[in-house]
C-alpha atoms as a PDB file:
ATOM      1  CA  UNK A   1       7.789   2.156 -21.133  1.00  0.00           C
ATOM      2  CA  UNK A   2       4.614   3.859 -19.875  1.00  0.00           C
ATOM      3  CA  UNK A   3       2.730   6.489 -21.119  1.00  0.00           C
ATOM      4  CA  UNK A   4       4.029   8.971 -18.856  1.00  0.00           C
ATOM      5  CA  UNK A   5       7.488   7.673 -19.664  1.00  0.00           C
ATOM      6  CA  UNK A   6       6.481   8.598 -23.522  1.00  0.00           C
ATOM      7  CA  UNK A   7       5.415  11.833 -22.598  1.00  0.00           C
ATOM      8  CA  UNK A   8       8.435  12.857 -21.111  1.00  0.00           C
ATOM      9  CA  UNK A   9      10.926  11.427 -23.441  1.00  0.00           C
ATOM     10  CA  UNK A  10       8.263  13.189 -26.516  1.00  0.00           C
ATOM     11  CA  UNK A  11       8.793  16.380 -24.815  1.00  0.00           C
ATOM     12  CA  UNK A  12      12.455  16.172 -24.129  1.00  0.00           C
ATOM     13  CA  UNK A  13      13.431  15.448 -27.998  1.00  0.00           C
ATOM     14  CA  UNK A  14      11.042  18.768 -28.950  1.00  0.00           C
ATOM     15  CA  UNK A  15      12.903  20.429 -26.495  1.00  0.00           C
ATOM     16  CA  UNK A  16      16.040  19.379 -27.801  1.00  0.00           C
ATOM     17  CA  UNK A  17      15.069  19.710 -31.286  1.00  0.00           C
ATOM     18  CA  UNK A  18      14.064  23.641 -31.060  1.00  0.00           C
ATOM     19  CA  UNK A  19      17.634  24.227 -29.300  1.00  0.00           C
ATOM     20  CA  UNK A  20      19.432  22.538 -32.560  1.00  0.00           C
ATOM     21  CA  UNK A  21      16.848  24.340 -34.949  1.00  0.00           C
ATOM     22  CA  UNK A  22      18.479  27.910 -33.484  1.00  0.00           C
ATOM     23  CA  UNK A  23      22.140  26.106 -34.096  1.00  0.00           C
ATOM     24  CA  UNK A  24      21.722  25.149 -37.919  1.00  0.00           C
ATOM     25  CA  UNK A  25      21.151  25.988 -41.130  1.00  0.00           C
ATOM     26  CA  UNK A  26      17.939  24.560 -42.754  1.00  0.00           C
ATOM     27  CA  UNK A  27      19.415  21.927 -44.939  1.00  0.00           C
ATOM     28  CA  UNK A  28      20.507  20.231 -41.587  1.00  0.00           C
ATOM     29  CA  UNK A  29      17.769  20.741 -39.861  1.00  0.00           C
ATOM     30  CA  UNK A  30      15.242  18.995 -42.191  1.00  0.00           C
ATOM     31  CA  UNK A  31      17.808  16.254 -42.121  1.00  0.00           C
ATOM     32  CA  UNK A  32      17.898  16.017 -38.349  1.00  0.00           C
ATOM     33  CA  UNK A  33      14.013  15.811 -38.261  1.00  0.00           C
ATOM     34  CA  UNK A  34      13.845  13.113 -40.573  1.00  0.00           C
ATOM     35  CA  UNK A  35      15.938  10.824 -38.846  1.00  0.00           C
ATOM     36  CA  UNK A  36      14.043  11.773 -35.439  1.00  0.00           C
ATOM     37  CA  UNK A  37      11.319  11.118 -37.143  1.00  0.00           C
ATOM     38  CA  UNK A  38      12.539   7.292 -38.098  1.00  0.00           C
ATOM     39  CA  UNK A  39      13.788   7.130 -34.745  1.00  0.00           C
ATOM     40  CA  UNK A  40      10.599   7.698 -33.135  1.00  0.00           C
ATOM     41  CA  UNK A  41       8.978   5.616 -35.324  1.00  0.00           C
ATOM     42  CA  UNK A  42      10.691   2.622 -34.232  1.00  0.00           C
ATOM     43  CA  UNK A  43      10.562   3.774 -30.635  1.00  0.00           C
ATOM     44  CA  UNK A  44       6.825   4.105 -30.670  1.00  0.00           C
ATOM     45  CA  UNK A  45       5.519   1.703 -33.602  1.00  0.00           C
ATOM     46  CA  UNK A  46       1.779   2.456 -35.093  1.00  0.00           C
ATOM     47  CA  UNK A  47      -0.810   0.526 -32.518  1.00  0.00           C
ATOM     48  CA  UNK A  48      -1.643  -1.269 -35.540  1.00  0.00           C
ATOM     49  CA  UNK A  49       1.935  -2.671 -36.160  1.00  0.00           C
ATOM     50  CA  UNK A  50       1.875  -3.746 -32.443  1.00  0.00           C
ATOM     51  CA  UNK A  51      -1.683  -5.576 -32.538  1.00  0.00           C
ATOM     52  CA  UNK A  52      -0.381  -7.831 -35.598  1.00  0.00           C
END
């Protein structure tokens, strides 16, 4: 995936993220942010995990 690929697909979960953030409560939200959080994380792993 390229850095312009990253970009995008970066910009398309925030988007997607402030839609849901209008759509629930705050318990759920914090929830949902988490687990895009994990799921980013093993998207895009820490340059230093990938030099290893």
């Amino acid at each position: 995936m390229t850095e312009q690929d990253q970009k995008q697909l970066g910009k398309t979960l925030w988007a997607i993220a402030d839609q849901l953030h209008g759509a629930m409560n705050a318990d759920d939200f914090r929830m949902f942010k988490t687990h895009k959080k994990g799921l980013m994380q093993q998207l895009f792993p820490a340059l230093d995990e990938t030099s290893a």
